[in-house]
C-alpha atoms as a PDB file:
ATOM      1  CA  UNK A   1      51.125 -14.461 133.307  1.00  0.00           C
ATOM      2  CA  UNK A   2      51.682 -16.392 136.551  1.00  0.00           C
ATOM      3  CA  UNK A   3      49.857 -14.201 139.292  1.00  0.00           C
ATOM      4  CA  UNK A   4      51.426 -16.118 142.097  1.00  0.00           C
ATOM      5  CA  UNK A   5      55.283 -15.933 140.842  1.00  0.00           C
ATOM      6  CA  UNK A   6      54.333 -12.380 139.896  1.00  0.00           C
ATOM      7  CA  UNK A   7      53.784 -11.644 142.836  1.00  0.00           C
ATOM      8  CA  UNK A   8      56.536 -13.609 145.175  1.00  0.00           C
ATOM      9  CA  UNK A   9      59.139 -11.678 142.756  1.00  0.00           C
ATOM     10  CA  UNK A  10      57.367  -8.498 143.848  1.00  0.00           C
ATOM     11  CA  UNK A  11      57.250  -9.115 147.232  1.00  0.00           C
ATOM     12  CA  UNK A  12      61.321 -10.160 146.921  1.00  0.00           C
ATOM     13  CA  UNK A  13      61.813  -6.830 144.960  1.00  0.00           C
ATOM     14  CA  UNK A  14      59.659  -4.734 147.769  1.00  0.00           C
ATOM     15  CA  UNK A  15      61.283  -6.372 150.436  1.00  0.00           C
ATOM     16  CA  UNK A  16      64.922  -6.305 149.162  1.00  0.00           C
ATOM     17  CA  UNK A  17      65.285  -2.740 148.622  1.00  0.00           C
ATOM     18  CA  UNK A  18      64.608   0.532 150.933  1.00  0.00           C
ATOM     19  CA  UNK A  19      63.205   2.574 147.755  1.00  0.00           C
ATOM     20  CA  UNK A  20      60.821   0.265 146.739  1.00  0.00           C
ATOM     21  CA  UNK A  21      59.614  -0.380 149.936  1.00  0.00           C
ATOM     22  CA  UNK A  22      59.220   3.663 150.657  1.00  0.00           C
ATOM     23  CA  UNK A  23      57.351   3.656 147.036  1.00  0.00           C
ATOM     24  CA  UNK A  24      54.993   0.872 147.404  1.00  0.00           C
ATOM     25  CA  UNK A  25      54.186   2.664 150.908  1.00  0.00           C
ATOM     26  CA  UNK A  26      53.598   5.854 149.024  1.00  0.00           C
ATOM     27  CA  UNK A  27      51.961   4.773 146.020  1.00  0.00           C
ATOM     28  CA  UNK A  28      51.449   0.484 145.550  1.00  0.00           C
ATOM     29  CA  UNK A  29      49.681   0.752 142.181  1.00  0.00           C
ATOM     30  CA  UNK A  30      52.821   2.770 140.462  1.00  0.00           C
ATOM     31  CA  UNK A  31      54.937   1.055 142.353  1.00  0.00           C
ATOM     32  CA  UNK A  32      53.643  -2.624 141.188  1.00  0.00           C
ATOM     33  CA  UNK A  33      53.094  -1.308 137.682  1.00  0.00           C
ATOM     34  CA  UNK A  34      56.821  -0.618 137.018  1.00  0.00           C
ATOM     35  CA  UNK A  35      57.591  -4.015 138.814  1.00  0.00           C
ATOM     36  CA  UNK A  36      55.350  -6.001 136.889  1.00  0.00           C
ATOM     37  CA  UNK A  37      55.732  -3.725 134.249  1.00  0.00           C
ATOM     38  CA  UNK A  38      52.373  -3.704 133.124  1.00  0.00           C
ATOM     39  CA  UNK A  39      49.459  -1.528 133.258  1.00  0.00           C
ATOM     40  CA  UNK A  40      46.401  -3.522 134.769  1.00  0.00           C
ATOM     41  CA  UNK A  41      42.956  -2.792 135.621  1.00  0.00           C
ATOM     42  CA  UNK A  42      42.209  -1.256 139.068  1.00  0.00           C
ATOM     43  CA  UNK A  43      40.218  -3.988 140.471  1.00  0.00           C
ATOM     44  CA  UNK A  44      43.185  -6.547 139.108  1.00  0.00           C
ATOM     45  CA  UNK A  45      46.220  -4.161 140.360  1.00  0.00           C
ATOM     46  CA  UNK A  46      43.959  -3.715 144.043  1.00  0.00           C
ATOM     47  CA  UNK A  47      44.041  -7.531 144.000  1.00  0.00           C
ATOM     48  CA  UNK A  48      47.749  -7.939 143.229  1.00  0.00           C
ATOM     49  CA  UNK A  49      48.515  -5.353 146.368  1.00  0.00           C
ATOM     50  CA  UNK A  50      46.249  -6.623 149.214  1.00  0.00           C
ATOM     51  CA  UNK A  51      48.435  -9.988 148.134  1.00  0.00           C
ATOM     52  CA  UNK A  52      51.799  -8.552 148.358  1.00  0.00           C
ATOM     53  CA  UNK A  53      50.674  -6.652 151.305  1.00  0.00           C
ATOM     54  CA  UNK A  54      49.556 -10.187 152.676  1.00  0.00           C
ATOM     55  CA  UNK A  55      52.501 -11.994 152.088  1.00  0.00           C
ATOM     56  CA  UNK A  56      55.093  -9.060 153.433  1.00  0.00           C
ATOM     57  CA  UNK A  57      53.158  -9.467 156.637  1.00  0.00           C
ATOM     58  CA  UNK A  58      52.790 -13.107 157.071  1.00  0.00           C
ATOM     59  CA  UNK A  59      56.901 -13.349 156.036  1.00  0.00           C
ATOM     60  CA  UNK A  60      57.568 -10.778 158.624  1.00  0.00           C
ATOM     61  CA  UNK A  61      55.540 -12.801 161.273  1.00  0.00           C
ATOM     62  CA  UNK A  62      57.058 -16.104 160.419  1.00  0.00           C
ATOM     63  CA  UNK A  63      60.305 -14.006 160.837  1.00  0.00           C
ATOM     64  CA  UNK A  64      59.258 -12.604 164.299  1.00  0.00           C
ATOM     65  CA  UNK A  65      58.581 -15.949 165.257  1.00  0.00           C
ATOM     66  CA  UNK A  66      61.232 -18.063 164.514  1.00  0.00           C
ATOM     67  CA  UNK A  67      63.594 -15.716 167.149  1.00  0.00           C
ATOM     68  CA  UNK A  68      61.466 -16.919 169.727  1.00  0.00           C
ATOM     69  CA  UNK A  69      62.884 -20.634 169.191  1.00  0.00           C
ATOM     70  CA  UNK A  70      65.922 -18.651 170.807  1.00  0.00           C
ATOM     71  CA  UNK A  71      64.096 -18.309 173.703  1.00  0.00           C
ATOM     72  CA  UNK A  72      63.607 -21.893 174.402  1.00  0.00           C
ATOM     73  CA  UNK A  73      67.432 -22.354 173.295  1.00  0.00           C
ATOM     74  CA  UNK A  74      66.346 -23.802 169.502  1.00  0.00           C
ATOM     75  CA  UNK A  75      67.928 -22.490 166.406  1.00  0.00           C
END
């Protein structure tokens, strides 16, 4: 299994849709399980979420960010 595709097409699936995005809030390892849909070890499935957690953040930064080129009249 690619970890690194896994987990781009779980961050897509988290944030593309309300429910999954309430569900990995309430409860990541389910939540990733029945993405993935695969049962891994704790210390793997831990792993997996501090990544997508990671890489929601940093793509909601980079979001953030690029409206301030809008400020200095860039698109």
């Amino acid at each position: 299994m690619d970890i690194k595709a896994k987990i781009e097409e779980i961050v897509e699936k988290v944030k593309g849709d309300k429910d999954i995005q309430e569900n990995f809030k309430k409860d990541p390892i389910k939540t990733i399980e029945g993405i993935a849909g695969v049962d891994l070890p704790d210390d793997q499935i831990e792993k997996v979420i501090d990544a997508v957690k990671a890489k929601i953040s940093l793509d909601d930064i980079g979001e953030k960010l690029g409206g301030l080129g809008k400020l200095f009249g860039k698109k």
